[in-house]
PDB file of N, CA and C in Angstrom:
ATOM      1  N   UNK A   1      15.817  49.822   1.229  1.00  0.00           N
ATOM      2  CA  UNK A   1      14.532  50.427   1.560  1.00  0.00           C
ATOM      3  C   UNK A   1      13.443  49.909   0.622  1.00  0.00           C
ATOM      4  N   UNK A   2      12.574  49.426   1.075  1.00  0.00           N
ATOM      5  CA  UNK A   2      11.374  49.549   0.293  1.00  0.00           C
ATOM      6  C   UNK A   2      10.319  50.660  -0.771  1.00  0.00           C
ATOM      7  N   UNK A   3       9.872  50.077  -2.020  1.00  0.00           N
ATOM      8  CA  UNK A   3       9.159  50.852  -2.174  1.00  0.00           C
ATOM      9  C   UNK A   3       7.710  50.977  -1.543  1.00  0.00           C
ATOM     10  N   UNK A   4       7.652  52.325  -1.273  1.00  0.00           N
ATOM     11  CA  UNK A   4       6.183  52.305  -0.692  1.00  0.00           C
ATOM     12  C   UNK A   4       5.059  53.295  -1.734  1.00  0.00           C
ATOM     13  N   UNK A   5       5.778  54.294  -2.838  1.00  0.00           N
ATOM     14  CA  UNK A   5       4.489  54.384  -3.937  1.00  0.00           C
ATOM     15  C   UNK A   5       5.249  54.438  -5.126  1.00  0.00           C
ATOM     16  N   UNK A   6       4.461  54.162  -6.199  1.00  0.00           N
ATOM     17  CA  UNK A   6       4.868  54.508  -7.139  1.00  0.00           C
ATOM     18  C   UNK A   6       4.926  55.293  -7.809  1.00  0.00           C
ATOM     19  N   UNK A   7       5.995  55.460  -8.416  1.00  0.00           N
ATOM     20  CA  UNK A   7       6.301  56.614  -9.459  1.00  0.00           C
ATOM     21  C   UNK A   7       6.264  56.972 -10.956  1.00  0.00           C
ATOM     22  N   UNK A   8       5.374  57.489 -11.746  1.00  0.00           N
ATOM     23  CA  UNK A   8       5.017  57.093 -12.954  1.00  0.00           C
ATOM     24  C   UNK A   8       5.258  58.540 -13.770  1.00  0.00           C
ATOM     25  N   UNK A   9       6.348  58.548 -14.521  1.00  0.00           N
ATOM     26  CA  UNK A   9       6.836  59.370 -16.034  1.00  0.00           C
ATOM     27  C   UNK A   9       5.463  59.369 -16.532  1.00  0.00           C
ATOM     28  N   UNK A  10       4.667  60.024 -16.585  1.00  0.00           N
ATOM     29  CA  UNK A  10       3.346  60.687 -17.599  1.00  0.00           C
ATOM     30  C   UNK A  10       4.230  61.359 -18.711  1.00  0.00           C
ATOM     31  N   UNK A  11       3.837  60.289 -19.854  1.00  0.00           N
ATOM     32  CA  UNK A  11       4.529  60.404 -21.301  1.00  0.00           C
ATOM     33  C   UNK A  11       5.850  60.945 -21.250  1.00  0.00           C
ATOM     34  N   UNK A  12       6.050  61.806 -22.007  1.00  0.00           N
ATOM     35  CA  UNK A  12       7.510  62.284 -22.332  1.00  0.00           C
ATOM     36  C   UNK A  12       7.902  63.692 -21.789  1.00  0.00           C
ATOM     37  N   UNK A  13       6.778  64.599 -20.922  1.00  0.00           N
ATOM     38  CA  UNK A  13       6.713  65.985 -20.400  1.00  0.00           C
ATOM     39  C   UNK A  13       8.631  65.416 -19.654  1.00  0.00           C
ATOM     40  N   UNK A  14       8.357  65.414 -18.561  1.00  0.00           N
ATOM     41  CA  UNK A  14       9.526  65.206 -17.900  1.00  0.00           C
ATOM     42  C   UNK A  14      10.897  64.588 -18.362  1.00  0.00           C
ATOM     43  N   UNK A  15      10.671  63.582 -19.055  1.00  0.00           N
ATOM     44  CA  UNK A  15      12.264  63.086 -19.562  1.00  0.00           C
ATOM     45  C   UNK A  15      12.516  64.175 -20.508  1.00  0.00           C
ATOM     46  N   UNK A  16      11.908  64.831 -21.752  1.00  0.00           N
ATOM     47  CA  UNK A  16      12.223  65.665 -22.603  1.00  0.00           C
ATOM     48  C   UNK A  16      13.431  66.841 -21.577  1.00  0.00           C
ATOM     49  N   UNK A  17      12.674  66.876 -20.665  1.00  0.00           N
ATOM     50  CA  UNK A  17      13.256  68.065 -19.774  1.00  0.00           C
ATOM     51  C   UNK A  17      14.784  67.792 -19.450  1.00  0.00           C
ATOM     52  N   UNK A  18      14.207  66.450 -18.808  1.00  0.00           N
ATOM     53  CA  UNK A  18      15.414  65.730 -18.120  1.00  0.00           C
ATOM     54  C   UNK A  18      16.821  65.688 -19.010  1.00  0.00           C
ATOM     55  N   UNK A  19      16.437  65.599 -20.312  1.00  0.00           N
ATOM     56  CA  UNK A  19      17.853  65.056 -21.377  1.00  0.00           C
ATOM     57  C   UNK A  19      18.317  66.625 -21.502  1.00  0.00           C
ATOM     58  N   UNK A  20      17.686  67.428 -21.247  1.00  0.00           N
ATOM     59  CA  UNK A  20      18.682  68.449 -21.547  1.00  0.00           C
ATOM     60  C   UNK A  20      19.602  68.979 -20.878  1.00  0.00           C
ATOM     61  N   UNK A  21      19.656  68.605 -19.347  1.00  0.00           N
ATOM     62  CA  UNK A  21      20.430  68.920 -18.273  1.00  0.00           C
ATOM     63  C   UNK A  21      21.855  67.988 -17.974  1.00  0.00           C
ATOM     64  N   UNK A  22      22.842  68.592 -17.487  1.00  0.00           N
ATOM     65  CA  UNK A  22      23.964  67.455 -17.433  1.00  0.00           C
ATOM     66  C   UNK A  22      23.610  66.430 -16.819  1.00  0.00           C
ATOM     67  N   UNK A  23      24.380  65.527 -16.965  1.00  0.00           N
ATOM     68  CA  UNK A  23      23.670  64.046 -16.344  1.00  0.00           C
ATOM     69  C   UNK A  23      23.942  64.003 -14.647  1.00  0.00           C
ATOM     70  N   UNK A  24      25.067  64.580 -14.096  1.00  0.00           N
ATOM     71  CA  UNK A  24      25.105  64.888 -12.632  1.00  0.00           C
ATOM     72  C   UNK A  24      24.225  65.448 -12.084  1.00  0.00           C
ATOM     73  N   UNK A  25      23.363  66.319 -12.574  1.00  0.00           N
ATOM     74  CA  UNK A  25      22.013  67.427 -12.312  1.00  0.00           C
ATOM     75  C   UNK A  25      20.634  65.702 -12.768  1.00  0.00           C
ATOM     76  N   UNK A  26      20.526  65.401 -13.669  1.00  0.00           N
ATOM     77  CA  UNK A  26      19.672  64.397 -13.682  1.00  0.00           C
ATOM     78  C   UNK A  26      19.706  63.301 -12.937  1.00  0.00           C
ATOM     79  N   UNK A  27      21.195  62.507 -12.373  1.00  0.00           N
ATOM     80  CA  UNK A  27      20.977  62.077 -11.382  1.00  0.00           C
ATOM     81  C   UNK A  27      20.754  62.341  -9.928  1.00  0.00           C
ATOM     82  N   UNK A  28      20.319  63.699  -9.777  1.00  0.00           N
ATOM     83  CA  UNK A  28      20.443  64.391  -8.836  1.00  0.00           C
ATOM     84  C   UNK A  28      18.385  63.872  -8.473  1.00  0.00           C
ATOM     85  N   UNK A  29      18.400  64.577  -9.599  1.00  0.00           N
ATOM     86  CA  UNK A  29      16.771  64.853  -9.450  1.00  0.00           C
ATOM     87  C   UNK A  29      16.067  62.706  -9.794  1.00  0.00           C
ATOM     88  N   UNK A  30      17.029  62.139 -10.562  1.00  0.00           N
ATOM     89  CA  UNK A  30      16.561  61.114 -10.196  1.00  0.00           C
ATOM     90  C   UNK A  30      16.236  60.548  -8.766  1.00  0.00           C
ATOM     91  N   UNK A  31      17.680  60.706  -8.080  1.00  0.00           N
ATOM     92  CA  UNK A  31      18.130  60.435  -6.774  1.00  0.00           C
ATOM     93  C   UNK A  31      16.625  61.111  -5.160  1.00  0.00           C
ATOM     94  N   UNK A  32      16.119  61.698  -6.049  1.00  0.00           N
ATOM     95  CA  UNK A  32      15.211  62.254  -5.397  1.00  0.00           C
ATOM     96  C   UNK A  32      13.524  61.959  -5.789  1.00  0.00           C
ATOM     97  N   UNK A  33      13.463  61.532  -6.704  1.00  0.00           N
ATOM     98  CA  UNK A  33      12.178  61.082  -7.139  1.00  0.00           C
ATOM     99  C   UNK A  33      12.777  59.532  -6.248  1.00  0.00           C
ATOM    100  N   UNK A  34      13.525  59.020  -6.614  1.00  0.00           N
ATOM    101  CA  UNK A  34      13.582  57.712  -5.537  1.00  0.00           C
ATOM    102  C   UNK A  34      13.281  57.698  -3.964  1.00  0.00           C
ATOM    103  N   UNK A  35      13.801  58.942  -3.554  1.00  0.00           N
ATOM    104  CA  UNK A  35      13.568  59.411  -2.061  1.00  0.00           C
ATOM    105  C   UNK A  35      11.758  59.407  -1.714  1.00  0.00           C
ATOM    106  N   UNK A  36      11.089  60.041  -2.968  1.00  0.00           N
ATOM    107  CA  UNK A  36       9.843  60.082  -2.492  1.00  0.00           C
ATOM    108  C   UNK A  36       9.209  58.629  -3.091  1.00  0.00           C
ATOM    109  N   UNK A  37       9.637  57.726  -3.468  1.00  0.00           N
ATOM    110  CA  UNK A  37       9.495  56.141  -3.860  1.00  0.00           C
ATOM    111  C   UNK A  37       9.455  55.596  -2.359  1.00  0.00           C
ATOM    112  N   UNK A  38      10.691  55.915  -1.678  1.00  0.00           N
ATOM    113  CA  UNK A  38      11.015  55.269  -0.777  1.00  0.00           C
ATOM    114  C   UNK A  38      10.344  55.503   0.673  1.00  0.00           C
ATOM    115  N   UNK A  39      10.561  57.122   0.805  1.00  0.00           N
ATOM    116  CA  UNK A  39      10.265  57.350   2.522  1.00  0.00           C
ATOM    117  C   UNK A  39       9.365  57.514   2.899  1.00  0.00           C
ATOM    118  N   UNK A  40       8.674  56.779   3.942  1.00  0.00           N
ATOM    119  CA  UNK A  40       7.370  56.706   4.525  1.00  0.00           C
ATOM    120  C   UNK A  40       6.782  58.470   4.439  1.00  0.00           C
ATOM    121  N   UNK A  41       7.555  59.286   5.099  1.00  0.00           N
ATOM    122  CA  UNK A  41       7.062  60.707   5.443  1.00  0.00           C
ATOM    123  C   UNK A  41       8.464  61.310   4.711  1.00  0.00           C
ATOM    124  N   UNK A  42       8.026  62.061   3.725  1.00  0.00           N
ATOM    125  CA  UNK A  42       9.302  62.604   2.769  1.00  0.00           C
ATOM    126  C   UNK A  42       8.984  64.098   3.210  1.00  0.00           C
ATOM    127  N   UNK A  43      10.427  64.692   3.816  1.00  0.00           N
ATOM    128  CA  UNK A  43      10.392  66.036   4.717  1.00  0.00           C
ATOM    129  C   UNK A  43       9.963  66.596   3.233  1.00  0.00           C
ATOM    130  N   UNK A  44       9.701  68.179   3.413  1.00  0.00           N
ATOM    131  CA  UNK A  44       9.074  69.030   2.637  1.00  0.00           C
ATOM    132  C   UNK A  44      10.239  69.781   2.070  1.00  0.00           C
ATOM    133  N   UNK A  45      11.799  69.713   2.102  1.00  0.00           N
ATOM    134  CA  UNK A  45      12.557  69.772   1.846  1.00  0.00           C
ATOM    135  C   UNK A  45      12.588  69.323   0.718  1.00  0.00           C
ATOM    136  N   UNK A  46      11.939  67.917  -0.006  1.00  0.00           N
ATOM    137  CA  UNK A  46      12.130  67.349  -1.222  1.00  0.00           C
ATOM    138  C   UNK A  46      10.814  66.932  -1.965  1.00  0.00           C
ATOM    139  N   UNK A  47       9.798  67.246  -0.894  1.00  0.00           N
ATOM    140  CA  UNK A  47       7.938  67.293  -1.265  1.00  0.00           C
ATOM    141  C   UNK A  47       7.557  68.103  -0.857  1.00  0.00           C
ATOM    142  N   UNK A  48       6.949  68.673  -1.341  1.00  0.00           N
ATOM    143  CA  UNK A  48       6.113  69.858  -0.852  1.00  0.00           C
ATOM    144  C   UNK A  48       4.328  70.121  -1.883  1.00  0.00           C
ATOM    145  N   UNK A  49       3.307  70.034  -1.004  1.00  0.00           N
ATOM    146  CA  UNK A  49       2.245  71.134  -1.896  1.00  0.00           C
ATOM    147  C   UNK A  49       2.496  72.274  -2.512  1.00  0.00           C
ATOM    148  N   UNK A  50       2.434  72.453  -3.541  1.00  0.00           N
ATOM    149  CA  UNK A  50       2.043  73.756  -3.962  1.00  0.00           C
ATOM    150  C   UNK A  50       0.314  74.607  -3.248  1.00  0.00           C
ATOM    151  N   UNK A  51       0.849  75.974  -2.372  1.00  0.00           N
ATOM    152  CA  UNK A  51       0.036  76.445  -2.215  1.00  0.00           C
ATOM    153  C   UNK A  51      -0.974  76.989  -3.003  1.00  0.00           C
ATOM    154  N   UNK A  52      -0.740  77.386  -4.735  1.00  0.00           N
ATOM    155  CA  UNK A  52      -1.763  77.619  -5.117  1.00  0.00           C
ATOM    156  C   UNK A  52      -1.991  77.076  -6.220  1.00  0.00           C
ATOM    157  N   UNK A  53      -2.006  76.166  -6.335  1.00  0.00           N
ATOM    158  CA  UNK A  53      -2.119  75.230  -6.866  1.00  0.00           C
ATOM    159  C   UNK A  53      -3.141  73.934  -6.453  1.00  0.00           C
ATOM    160  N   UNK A  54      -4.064  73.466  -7.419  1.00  0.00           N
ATOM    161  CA  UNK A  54      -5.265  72.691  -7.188  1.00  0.00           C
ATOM    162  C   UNK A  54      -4.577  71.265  -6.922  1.00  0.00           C
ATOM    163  N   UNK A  55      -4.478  70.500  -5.405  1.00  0.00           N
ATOM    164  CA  UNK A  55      -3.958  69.287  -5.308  1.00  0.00           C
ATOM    165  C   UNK A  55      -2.354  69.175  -6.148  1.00  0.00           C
ATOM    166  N   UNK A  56      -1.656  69.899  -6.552  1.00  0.00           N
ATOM    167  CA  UNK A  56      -0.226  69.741  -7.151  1.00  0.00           C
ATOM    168  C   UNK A  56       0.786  69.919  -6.357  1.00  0.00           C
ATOM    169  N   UNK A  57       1.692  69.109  -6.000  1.00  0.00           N
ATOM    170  CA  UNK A  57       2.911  69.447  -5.525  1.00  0.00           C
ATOM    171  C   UNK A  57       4.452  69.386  -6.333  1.00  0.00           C
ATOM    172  N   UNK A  58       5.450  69.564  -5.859  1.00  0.00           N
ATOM    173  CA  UNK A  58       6.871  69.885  -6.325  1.00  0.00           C
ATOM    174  C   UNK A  58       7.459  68.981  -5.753  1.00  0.00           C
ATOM    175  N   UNK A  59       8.149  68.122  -6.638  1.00  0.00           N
ATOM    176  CA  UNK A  59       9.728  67.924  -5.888  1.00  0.00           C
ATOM    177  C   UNK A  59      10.420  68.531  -6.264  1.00  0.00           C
ATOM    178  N   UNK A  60      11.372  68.855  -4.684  1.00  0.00           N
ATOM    179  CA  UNK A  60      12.018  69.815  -4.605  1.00  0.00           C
ATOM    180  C   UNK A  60      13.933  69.431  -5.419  1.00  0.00           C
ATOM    181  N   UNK A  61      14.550  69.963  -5.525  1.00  0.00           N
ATOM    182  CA  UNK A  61      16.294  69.446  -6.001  1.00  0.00           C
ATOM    183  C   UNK A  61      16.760  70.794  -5.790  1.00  0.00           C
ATOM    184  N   UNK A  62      17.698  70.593  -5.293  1.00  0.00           N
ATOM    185  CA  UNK A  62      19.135  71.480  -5.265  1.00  0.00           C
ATOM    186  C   UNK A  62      20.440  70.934  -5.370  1.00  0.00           C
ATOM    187  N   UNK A  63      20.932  71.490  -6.500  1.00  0.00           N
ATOM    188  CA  UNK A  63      22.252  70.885  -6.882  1.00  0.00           C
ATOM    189  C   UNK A  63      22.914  72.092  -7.804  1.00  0.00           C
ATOM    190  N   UNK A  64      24.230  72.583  -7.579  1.00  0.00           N
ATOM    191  CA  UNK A  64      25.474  73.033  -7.734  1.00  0.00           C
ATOM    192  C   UNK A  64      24.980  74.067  -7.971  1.00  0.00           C
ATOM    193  N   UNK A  65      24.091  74.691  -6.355  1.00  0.00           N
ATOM    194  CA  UNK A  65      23.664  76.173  -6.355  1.00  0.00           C
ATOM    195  C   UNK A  65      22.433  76.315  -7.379  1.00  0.00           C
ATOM    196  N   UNK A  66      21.923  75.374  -7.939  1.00  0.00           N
ATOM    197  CA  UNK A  66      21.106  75.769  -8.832  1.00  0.00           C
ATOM    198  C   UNK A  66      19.759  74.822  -8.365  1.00  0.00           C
ATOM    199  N   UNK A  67      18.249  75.334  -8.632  1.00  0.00           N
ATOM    200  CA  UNK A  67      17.045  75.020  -7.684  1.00  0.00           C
ATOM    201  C   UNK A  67      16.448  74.230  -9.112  1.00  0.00           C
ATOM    202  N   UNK A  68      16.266  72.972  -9.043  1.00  0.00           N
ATOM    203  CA  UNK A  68      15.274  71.975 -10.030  1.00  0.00           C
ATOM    204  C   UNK A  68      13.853  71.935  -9.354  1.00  0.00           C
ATOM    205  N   UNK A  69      12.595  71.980  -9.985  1.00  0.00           N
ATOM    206  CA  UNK A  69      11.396  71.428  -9.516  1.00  0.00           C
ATOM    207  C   UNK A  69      10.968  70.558 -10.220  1.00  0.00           C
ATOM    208  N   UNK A  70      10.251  69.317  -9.648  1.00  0.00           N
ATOM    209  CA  UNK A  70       9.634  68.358 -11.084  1.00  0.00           C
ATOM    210  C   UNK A  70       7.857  68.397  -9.991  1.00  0.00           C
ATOM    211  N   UNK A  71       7.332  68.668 -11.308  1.00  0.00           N
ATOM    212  CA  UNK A  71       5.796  69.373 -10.336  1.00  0.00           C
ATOM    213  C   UNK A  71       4.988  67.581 -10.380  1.00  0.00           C
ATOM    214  N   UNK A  72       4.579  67.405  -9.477  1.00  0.00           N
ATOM    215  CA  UNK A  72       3.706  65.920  -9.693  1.00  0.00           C
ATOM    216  C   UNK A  72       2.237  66.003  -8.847  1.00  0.00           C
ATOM    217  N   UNK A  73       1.250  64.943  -9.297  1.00  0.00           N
ATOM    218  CA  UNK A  73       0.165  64.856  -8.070  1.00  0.00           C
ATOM    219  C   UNK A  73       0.136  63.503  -8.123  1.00  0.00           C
ATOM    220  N   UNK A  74      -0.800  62.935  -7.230  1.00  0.00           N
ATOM    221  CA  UNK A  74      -1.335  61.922  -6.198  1.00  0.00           C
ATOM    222  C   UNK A  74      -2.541  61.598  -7.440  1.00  0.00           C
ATOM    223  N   UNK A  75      -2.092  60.136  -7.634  1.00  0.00           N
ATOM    224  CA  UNK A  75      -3.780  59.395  -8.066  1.00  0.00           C
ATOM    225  C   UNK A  75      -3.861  58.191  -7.317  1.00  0.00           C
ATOM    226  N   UNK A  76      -5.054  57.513  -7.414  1.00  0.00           N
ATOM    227  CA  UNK A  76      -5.214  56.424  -6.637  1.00  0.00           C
ATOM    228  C   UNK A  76      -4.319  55.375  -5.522  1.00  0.00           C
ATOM    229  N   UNK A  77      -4.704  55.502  -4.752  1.00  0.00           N
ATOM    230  CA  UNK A  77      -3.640  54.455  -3.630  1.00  0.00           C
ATOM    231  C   UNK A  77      -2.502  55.737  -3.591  1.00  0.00           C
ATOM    232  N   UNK A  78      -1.588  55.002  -4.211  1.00  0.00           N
ATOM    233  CA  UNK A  78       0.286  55.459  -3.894  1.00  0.00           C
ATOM    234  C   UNK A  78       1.060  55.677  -5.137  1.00  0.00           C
ATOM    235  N   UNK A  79      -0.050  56.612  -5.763  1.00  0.00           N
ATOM    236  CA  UNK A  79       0.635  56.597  -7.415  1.00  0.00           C
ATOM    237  C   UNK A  79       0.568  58.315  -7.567  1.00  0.00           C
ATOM    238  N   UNK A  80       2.469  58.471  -7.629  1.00  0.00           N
ATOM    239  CA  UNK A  80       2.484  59.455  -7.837  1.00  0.00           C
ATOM    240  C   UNK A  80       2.791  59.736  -9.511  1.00  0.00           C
ATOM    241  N   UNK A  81       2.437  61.076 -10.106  1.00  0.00           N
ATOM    242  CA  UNK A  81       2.658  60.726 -11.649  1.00  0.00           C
ATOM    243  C   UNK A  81       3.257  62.292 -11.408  1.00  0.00           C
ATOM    244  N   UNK A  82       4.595  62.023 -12.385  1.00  0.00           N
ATOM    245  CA  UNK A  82       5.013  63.265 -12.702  1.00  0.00           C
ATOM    246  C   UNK A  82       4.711  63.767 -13.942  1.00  0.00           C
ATOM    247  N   UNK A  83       4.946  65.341 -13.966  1.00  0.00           N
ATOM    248  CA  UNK A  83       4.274  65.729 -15.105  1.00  0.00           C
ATOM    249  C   UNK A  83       5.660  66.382 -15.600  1.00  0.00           C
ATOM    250  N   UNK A  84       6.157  67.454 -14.936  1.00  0.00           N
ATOM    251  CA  UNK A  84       6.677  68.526 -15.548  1.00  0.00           C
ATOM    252  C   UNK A  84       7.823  68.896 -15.020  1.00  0.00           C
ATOM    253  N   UNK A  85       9.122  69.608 -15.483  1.00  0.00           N
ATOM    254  CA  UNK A  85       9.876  69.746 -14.649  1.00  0.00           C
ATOM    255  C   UNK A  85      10.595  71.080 -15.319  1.00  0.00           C
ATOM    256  N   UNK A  86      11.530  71.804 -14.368  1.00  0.00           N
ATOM    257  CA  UNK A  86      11.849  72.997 -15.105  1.00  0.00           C
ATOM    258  C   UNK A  86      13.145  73.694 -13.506  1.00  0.00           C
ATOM    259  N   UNK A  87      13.979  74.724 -14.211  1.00  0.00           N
ATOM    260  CA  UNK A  87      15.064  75.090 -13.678  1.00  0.00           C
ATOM    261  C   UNK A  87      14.111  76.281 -12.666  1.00  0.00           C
ATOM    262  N   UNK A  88      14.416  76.194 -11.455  1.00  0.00           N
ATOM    263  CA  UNK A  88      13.569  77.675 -10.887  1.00  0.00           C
ATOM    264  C   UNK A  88      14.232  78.840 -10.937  1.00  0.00           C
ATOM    265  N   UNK A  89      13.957  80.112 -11.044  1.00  0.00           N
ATOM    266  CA  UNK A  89      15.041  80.818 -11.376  1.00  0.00           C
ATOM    267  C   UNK A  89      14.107  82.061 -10.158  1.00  0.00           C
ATOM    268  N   UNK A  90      12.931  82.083  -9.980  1.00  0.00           N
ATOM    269  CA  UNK A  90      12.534  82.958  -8.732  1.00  0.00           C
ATOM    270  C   UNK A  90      12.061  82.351  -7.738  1.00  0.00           C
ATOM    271  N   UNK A  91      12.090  83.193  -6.645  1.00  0.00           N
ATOM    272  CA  UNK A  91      11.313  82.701  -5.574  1.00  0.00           C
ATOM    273  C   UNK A  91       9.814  82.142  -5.741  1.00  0.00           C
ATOM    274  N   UNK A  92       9.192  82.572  -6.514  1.00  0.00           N
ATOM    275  CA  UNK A  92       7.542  81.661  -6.901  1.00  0.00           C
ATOM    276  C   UNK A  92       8.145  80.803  -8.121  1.00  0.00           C
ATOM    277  N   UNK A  93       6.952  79.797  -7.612  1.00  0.00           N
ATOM    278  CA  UNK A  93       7.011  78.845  -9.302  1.00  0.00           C
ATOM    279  C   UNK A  93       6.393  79.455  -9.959  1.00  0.00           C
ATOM    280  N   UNK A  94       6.719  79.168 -11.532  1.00  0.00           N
ATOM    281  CA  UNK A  94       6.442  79.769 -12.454  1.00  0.00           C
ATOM    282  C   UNK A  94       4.867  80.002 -12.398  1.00  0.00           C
ATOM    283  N   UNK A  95       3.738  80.315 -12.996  1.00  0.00           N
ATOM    284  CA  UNK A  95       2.179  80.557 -12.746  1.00  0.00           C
ATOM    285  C   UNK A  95       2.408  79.181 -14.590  1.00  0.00           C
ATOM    286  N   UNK A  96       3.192  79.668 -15.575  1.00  0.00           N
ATOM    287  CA  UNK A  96       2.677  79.082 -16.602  1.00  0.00           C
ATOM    288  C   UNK A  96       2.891  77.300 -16.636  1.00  0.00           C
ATOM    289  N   UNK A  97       4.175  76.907 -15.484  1.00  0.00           N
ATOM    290  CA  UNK A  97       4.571  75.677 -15.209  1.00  0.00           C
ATOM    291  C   UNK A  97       3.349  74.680 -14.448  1.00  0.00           C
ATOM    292  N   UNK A  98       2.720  75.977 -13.356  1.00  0.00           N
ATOM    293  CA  UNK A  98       1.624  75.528 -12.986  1.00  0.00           C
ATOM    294  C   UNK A  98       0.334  75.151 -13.504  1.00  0.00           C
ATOM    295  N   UNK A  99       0.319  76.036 -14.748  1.00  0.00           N
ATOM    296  CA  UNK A  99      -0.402  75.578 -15.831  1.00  0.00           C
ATOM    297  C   UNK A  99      -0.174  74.657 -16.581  1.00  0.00           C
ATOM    298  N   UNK A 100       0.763  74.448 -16.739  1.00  0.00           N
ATOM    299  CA  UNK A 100       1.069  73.304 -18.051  1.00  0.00           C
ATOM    300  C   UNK A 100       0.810  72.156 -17.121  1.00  0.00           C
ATOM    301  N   UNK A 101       1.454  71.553 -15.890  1.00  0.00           N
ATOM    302  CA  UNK A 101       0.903  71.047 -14.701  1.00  0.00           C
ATOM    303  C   UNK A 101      -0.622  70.130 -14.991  1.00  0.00           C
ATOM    304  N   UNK A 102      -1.220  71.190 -14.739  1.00  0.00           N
ATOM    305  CA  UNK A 102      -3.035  71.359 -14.412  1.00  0.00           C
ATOM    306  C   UNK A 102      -3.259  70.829 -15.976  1.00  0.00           C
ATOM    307  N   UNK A 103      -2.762  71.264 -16.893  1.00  0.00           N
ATOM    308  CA  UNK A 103      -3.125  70.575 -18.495  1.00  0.00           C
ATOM    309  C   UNK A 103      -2.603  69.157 -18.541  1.00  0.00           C
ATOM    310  N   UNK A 104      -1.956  69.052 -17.918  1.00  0.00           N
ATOM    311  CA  UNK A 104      -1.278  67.292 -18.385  1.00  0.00           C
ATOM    312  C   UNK A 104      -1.812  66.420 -17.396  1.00  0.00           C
ATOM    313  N   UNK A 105      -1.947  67.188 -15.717  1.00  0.00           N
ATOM    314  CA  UNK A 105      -2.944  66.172 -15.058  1.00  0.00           C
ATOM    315  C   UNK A 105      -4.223  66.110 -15.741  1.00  0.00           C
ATOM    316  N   UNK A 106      -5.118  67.172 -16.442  1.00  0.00           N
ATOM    317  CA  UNK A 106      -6.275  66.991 -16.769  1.00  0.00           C
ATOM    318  C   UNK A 106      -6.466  65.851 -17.898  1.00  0.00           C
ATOM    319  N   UNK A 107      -4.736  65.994 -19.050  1.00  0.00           N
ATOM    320  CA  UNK A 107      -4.976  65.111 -19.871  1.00  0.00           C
ATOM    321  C   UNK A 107      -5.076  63.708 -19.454  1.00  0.00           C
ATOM    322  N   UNK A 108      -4.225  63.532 -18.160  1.00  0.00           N
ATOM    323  CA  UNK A 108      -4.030  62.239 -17.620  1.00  0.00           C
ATOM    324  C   UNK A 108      -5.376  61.572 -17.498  1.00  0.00           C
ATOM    325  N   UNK A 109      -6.337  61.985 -16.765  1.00  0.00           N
ATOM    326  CA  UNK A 109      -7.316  62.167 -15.989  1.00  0.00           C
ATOM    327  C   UNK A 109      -8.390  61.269 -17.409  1.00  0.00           C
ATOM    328  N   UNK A 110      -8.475  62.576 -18.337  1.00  0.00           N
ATOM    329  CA  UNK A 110      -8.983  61.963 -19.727  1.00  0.00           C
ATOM    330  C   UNK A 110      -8.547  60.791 -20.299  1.00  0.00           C
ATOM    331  N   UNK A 111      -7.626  60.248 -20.541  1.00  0.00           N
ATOM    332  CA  UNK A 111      -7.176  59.491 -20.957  1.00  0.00           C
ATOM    333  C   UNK A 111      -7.565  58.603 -19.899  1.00  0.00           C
ATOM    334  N   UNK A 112      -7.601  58.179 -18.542  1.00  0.00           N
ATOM    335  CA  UNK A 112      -7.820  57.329 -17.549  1.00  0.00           C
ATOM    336  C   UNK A 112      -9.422  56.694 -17.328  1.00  0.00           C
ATOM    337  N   UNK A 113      -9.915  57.831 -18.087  1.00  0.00           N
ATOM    338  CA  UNK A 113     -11.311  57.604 -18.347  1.00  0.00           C
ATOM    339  C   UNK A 113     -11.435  56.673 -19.183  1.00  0.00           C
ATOM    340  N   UNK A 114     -10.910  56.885 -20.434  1.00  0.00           N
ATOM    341  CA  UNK A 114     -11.403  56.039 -21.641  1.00  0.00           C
ATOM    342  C   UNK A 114     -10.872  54.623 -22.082  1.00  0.00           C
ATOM    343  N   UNK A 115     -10.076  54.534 -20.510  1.00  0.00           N
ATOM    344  CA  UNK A 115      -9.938  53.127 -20.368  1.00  0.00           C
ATOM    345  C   UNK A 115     -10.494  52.495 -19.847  1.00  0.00           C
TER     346      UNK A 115
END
């Protein structure tokens, strides 16, 4: 399959996350950031908007009964940048994940400027 956007680790938010989980659970959620690399129209099963949330969406993971989100947005063209990632443990995403989110796209954003 082709890639059709790219996928960009924004600093160390997400891998920090990533190393703490068994590595079957990280290739899980790798295996799925590749999915949205790859598929023209990625079901909402593994992308989704966040409804309240400003332009942010989730990828989605499920693996051994247990719910992963890695929260990302959309910049220019086909560049997706992930920010954040975390174990879901309720039916809403967290409000403070969504925040931390909204702080690291904003830092992105800054930093994109002053180049």
């Amino acid at each position: 399959m082709k890639i059709l956007r790219e996928v960009v680790f924004y600093k160390n938010h997400l891998t920090d996350f990533l190393e703490t989980l068994p590595i079957k659970t990280a290739k899980k959620i790798y295996w799925t950031i590749d999915l949205v690399r790859r598929l023209n129209v990625v079901p909402e099963t593994y992308l989704k908007k966040l409804a309240d949330a400003d332009r942010l969406f989730e990828i989605r993971v499920e693996f051994g009964g247990d719910i992963f989100r890695v929260l990302c947005f959309f910049d220019e063209g086909n560049l997706v940048v992930l920010t954040n990632g975390f174990q879901k443990k309720s039916q809403r995403t967290p409000r403070n994940e969504i925040d931390r989110a909204l702080r690291i796209r904003d830092e992105y954003y800054g930093e994109k400027q002053k180049h």
